[in-house]
PDB file of N, CA and C in Angstrom:
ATOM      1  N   UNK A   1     -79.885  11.789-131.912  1.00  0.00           N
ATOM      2  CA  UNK A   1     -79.346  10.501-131.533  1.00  0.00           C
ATOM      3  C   UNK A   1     -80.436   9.718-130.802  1.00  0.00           C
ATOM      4  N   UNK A   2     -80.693   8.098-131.748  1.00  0.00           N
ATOM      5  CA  UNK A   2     -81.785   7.650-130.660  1.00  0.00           C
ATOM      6  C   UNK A   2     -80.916   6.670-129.216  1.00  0.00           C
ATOM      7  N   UNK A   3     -81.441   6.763-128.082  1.00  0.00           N
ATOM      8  CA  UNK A   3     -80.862   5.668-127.693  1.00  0.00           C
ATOM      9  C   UNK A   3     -81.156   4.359-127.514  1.00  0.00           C
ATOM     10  N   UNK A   4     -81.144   3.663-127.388  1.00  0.00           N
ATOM     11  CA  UNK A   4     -81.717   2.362-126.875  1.00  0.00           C
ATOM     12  C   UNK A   4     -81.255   1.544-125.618  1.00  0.00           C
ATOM     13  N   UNK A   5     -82.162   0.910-125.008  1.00  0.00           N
ATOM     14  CA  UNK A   5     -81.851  -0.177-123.822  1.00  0.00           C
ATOM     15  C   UNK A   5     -81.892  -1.176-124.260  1.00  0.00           C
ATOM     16  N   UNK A   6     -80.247  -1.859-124.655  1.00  0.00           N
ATOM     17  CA  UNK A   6     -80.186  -2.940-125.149  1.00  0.00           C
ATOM     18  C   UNK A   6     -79.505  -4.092-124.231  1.00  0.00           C
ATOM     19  N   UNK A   7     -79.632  -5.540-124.646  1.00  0.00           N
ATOM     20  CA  UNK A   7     -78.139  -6.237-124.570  1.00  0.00           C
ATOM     21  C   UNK A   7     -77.094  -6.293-125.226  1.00  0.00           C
ATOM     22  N   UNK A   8     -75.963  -6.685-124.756  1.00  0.00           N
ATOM     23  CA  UNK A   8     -74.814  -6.664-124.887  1.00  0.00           C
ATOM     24  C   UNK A   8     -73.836  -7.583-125.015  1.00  0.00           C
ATOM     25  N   UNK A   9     -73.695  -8.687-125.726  1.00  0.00           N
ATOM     26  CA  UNK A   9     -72.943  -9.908-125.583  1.00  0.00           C
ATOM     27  C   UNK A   9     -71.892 -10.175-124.964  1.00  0.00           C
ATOM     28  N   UNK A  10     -71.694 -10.672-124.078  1.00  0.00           N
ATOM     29  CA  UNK A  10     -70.185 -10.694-123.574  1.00  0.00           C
ATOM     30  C   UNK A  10     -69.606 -12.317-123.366  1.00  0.00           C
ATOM     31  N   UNK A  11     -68.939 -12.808-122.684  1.00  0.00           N
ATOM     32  CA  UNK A  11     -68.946 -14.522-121.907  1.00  0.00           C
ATOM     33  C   UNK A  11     -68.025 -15.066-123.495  1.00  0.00           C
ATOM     34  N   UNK A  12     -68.238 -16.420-122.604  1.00  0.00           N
ATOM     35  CA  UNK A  12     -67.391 -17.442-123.813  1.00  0.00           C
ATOM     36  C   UNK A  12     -68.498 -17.899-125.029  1.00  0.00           C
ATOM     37  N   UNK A  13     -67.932 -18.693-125.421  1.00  0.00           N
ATOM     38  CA  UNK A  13     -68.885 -19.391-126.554  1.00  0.00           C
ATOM     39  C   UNK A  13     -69.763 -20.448-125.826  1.00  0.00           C
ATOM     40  N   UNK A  14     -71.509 -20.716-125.850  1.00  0.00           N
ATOM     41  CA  UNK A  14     -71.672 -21.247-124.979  1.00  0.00           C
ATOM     42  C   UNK A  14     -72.159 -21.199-123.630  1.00  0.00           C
ATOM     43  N   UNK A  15     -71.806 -19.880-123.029  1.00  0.00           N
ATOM     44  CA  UNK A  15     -71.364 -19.300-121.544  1.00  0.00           C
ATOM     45  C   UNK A  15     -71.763 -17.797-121.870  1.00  0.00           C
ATOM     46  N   UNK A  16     -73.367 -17.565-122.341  1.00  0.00           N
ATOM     47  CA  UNK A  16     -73.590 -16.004-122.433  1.00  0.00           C
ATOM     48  C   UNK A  16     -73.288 -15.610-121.416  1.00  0.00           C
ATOM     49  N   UNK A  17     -73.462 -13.900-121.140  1.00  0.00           N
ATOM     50  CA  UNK A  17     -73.331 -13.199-120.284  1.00  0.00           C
ATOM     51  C   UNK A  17     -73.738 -12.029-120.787  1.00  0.00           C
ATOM     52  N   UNK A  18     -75.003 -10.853-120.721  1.00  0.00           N
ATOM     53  CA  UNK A  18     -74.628  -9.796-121.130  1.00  0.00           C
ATOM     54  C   UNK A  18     -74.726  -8.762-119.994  1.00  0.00           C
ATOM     55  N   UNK A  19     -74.430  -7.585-121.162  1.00  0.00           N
ATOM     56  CA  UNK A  19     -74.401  -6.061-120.093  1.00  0.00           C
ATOM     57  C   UNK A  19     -75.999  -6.028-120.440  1.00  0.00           C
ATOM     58  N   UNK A  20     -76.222  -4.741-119.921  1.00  0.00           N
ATOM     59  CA  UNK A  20     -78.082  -3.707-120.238  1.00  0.00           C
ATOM     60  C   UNK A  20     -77.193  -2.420-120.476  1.00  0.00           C
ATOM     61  N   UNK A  21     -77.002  -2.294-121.869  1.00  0.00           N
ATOM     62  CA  UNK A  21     -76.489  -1.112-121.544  1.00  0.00           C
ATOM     63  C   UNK A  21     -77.158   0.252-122.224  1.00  0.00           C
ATOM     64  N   UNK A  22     -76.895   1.442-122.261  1.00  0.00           N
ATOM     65  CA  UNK A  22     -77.496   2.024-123.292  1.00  0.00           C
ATOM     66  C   UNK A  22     -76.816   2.802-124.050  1.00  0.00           C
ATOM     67  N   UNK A  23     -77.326   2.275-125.322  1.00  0.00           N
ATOM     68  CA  UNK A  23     -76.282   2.660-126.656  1.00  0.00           C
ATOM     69  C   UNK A  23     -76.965   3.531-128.113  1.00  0.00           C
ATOM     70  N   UNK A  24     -76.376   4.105-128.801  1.00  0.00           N
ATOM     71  CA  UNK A  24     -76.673   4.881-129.840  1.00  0.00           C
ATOM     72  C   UNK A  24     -76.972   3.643-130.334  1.00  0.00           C
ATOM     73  N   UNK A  25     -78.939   3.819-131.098  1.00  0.00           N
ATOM     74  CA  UNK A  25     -79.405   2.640-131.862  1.00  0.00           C
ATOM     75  C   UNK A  25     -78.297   2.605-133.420  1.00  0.00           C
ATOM     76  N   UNK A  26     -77.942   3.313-133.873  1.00  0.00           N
ATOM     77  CA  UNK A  26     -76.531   2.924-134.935  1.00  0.00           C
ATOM     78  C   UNK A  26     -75.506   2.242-134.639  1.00  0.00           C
ATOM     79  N   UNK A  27     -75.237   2.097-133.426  1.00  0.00           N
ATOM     80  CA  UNK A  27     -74.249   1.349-132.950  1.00  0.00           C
ATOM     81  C   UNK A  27     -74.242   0.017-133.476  1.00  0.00           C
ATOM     82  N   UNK A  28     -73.242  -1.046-133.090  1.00  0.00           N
ATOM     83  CA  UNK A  28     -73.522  -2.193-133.536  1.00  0.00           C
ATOM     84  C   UNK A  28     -73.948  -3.142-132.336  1.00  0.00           C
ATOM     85  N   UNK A  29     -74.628  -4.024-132.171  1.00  0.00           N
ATOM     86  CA  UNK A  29     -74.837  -5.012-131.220  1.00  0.00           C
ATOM     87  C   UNK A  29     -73.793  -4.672-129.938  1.00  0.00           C
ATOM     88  N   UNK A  30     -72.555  -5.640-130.217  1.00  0.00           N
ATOM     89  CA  UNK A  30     -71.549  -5.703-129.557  1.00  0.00           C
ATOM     90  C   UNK A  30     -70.410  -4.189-129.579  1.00  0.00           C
ATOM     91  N   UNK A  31     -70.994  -3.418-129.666  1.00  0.00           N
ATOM     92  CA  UNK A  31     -70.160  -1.903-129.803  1.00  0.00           C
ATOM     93  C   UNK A  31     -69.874  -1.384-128.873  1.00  0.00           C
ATOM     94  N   UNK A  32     -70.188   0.082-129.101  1.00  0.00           N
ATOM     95  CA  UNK A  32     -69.734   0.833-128.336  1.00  0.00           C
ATOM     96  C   UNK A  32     -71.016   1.163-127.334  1.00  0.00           C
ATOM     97  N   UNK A  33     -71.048   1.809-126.198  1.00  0.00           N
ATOM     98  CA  UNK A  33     -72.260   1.649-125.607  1.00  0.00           C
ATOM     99  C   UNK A  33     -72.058   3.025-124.554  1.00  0.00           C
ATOM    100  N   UNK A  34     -72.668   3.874-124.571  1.00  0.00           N
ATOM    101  CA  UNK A  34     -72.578   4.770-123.978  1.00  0.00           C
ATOM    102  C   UNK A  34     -72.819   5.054-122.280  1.00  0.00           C
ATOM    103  N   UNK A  35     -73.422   3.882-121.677  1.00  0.00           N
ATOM    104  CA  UNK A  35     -73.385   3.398-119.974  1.00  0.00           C
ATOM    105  C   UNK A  35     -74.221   2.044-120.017  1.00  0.00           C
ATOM    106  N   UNK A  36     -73.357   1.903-118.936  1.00  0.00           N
ATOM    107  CA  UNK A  36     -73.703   0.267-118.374  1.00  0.00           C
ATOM    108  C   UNK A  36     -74.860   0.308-117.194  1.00  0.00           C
ATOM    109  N   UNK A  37     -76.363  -0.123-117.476  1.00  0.00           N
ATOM    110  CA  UNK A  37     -76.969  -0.461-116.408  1.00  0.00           C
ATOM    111  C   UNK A  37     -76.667  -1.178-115.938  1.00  0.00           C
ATOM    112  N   UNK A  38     -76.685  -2.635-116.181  1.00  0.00           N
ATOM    113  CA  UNK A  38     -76.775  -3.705-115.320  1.00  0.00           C
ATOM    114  C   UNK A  38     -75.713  -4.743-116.238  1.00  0.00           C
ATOM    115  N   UNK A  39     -76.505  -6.092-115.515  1.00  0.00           N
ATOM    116  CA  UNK A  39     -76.187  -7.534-115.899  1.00  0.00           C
ATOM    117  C   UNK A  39     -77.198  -9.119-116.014  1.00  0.00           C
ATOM    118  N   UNK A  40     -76.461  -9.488-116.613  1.00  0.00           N
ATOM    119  CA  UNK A  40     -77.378 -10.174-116.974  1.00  0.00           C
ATOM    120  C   UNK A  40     -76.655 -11.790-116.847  1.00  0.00           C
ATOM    121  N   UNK A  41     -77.285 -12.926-116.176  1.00  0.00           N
ATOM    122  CA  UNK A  41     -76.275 -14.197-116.295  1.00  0.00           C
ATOM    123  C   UNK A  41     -77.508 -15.524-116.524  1.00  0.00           C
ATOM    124  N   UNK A  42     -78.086 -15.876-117.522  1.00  0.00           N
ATOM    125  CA  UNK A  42     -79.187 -16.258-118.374  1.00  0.00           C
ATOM    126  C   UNK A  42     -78.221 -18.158-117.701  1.00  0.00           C
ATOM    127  N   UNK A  43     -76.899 -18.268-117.361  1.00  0.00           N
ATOM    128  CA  UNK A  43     -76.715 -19.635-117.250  1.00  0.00           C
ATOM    129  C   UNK A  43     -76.888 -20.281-116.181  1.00  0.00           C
ATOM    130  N   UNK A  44     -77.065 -19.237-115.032  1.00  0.00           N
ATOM    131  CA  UNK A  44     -77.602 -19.601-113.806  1.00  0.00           C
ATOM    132  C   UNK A  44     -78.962 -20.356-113.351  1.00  0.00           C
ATOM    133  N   UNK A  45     -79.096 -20.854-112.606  1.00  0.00           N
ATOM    134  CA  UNK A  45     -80.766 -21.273-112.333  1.00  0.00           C
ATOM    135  C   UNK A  45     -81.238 -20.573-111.206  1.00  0.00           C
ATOM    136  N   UNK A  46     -82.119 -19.704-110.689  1.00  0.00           N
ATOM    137  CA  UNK A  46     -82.895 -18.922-112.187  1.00  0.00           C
ATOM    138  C   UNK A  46     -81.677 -17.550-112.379  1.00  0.00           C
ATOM    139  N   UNK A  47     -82.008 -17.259-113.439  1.00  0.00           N
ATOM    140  CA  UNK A  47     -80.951 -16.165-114.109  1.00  0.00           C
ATOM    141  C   UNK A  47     -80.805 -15.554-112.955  1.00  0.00           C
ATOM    142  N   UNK A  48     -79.507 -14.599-113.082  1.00  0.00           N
ATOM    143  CA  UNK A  48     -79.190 -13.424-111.810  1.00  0.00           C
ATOM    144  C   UNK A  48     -79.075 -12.199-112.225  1.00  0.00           C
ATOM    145  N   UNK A  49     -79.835 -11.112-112.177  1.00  0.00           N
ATOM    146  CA  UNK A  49     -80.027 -10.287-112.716  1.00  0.00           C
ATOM    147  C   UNK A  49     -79.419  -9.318-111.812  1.00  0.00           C
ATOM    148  N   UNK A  50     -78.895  -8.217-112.317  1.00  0.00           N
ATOM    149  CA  UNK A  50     -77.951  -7.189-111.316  1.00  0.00           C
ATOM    150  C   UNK A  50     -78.439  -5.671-112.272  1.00  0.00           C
ATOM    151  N   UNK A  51     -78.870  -5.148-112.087  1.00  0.00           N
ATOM    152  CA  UNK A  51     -79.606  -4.029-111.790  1.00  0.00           C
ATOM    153  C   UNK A  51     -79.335  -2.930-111.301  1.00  0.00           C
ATOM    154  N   UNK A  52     -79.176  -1.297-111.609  1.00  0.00           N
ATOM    155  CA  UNK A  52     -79.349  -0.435-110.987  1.00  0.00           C
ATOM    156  C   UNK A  52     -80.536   0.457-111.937  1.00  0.00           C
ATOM    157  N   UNK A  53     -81.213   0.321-110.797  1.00  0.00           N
ATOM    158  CA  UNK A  53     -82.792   1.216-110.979  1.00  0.00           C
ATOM    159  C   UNK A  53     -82.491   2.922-111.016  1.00  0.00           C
ATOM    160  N   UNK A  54     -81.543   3.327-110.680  1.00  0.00           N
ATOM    161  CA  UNK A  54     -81.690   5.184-111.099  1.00  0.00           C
ATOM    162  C   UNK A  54     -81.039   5.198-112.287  1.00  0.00           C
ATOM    163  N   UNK A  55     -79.828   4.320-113.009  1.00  0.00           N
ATOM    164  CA  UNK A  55     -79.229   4.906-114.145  1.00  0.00           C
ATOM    165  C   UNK A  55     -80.513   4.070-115.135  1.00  0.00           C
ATOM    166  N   UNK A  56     -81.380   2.990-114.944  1.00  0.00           N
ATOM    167  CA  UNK A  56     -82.250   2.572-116.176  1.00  0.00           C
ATOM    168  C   UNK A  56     -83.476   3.757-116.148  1.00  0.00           C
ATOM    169  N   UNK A  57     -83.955   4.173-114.740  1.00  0.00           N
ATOM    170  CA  UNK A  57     -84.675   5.225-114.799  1.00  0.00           C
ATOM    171  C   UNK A  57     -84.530   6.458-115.489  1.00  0.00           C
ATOM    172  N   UNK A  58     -83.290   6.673-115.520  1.00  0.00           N
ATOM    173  CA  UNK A  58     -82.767   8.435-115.666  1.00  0.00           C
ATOM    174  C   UNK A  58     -82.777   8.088-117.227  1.00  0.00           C
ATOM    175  N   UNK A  59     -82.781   7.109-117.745  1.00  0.00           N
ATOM    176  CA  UNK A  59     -82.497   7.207-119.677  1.00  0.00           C
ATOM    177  C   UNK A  59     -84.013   6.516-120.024  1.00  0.00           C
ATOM    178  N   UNK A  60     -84.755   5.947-119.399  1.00  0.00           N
ATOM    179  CA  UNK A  60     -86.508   5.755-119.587  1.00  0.00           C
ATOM    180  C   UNK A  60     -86.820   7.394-119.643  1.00  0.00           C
ATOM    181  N   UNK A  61     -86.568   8.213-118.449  1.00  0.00           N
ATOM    182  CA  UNK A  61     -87.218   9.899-118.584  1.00  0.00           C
ATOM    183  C   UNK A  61     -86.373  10.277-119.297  1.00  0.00           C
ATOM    184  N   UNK A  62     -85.264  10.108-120.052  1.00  0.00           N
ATOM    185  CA  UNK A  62     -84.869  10.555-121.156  1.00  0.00           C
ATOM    186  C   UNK A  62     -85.066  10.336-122.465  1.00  0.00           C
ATOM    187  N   UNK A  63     -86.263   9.376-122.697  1.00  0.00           N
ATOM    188  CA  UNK A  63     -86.507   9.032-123.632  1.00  0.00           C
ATOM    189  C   UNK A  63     -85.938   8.106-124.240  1.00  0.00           C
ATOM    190  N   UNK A  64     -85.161   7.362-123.760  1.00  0.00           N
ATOM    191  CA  UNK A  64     -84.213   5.960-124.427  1.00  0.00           C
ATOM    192  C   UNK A  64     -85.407   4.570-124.362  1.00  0.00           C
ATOM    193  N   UNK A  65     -85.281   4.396-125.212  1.00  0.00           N
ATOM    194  CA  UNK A  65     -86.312   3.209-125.813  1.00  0.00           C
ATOM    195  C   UNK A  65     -85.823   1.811-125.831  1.00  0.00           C
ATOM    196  N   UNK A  66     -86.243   0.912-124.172  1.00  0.00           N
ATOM    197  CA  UNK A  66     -85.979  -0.158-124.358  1.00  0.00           C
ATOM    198  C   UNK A  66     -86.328  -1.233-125.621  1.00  0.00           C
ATOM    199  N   UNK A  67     -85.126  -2.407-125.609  1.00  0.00           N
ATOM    200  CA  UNK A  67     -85.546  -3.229-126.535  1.00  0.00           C
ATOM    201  C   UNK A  67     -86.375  -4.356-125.779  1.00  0.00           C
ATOM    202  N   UNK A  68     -87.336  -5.260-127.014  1.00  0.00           N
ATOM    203  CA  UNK A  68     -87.952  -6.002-125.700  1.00  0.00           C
ATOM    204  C   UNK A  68     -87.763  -6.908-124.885  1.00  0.00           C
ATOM    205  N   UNK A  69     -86.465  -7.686-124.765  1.00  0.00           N
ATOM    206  CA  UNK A  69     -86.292  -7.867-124.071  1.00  0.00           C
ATOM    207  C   UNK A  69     -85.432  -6.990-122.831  1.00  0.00           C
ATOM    208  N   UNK A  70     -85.084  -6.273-123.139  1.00  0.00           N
ATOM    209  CA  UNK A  70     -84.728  -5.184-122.622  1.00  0.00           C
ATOM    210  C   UNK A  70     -86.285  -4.714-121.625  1.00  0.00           C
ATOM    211  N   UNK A  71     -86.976  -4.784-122.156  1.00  0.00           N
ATOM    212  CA  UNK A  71     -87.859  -4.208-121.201  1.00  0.00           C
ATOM    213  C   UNK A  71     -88.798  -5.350-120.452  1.00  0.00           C
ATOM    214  N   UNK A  72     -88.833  -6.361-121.097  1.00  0.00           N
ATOM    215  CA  UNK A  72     -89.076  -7.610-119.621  1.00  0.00           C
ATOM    216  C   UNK A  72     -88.338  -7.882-118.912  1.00  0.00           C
ATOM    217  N   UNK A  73     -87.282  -7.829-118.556  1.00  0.00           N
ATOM    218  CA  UNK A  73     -86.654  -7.559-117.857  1.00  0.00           C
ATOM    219  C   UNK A  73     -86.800  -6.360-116.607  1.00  0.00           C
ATOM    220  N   UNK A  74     -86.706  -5.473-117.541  1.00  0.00           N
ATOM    221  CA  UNK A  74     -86.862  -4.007-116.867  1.00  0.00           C
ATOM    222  C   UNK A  74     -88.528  -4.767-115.648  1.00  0.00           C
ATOM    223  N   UNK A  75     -89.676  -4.998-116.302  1.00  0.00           N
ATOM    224  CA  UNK A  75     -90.943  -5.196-115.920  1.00  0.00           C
ATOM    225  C   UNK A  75     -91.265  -6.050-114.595  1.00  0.00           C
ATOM    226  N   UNK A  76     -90.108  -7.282-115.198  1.00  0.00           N
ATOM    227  CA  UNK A  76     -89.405  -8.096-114.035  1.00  0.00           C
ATOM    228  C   UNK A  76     -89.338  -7.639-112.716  1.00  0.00           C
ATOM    229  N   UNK A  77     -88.131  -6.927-112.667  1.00  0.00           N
ATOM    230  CA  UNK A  77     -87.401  -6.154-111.716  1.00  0.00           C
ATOM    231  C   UNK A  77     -88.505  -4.764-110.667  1.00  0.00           C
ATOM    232  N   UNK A  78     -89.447  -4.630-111.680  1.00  0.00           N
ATOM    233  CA  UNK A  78     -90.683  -3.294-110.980  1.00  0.00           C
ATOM    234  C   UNK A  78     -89.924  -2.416-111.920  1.00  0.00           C
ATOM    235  N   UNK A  79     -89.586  -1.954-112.368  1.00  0.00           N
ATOM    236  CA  UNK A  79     -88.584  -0.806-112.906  1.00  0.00           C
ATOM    237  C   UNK A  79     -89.530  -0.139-113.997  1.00  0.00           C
ATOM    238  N   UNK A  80     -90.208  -0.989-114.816  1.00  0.00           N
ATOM    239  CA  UNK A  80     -91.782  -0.383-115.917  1.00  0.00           C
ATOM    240  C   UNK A  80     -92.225   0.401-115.192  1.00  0.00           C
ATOM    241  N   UNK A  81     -92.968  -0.939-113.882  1.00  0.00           N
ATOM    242  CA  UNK A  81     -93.816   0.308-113.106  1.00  0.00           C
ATOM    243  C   UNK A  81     -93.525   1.256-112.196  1.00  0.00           C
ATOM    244  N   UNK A  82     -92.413   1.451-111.821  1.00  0.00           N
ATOM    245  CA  UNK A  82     -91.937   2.801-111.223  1.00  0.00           C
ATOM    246  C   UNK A  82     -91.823   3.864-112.402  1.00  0.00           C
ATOM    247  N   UNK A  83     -91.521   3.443-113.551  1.00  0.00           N
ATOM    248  CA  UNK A  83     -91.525   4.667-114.568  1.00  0.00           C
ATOM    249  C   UNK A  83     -93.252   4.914-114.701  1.00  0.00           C
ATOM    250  N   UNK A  84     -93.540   3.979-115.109  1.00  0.00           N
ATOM    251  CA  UNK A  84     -95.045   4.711-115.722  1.00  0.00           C
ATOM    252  C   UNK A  84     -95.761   5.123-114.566  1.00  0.00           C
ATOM    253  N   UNK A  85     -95.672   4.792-113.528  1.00  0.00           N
ATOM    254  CA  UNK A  85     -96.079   5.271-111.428  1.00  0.00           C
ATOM    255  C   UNK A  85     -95.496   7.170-111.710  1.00  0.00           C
ATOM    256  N   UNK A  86     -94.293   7.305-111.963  1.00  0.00           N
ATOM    257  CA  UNK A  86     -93.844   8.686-111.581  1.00  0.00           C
ATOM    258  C   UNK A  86     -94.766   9.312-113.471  1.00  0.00           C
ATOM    259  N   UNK A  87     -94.517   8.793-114.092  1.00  0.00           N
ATOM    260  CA  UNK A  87     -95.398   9.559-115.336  1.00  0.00           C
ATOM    261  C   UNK A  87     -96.472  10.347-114.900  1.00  0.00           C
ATOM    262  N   UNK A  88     -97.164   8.946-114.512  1.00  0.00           N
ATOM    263  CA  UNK A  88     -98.832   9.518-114.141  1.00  0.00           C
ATOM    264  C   UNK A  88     -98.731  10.482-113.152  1.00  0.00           C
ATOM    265  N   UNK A  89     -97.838  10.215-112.364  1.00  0.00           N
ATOM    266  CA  UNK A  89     -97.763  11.279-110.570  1.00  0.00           C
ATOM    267  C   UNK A  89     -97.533  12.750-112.113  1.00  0.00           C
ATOM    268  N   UNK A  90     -96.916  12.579-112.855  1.00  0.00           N
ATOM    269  CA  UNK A  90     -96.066  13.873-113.129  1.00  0.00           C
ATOM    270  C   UNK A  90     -97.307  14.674-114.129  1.00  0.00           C
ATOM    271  N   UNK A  91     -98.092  13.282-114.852  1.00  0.00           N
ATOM    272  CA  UNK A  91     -99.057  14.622-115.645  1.00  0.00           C
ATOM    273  C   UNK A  91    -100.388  14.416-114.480  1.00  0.00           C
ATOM    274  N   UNK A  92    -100.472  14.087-113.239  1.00  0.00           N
ATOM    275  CA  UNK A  92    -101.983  14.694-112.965  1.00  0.00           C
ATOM    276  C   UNK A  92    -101.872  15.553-111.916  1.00  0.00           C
ATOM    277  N   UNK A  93    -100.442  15.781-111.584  1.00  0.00           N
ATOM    278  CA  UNK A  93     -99.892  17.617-111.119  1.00  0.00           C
ATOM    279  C   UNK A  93     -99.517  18.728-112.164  1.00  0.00           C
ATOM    280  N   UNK A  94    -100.148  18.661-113.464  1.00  0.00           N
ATOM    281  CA  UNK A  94    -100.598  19.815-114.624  1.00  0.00           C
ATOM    282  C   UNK A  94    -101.972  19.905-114.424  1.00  0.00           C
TER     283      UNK A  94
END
């Protein structure tokens, strides 16, 4: 199963809103989604982004493969570089 760090459509017509969630890449867009990182509100000035950094972390070291905007976001927030920060910590203690 691959996963992915995607968005999630939600809001009115007009009035986006999505989740960050992460979902089986077979899934459909608007599907089923196996956990909810965050949020996302693109109508605000400037957007408001809502975030939790251990559940996007814990599926980055699991190998779940943001999408890209999915991952500017992530880059945004520091959240890239805390993953690729603990990588390096993790291979130059081998």
């Amino acid at each position: 199963m691959a996963v992915k760090l995607r968005l999630k459509r939600m809001g009115a017509k007009k009035a986006p809103r999505y989740r960050i969630v992460a979902a089986d890449s077979r899934f459909p867009r608007d599907g089923r989604d196996i956990e909810v990182i965050g949020t996302i509100n693109p109508t605000t000035e400037p957007e408001t982004v809502e975030l939790d950094a251990e559940k996007a972390l814990k599926w980055l070291n699991q190998g779940a493969q943001p999408s890209d905007t999915v991952r500017n976001i992530l880059s945004k927030q520091g959240i890239m570089k805390q993953f690729h920060d603990a990588k390096a910590a993790a291979k130059a203690k081998k």
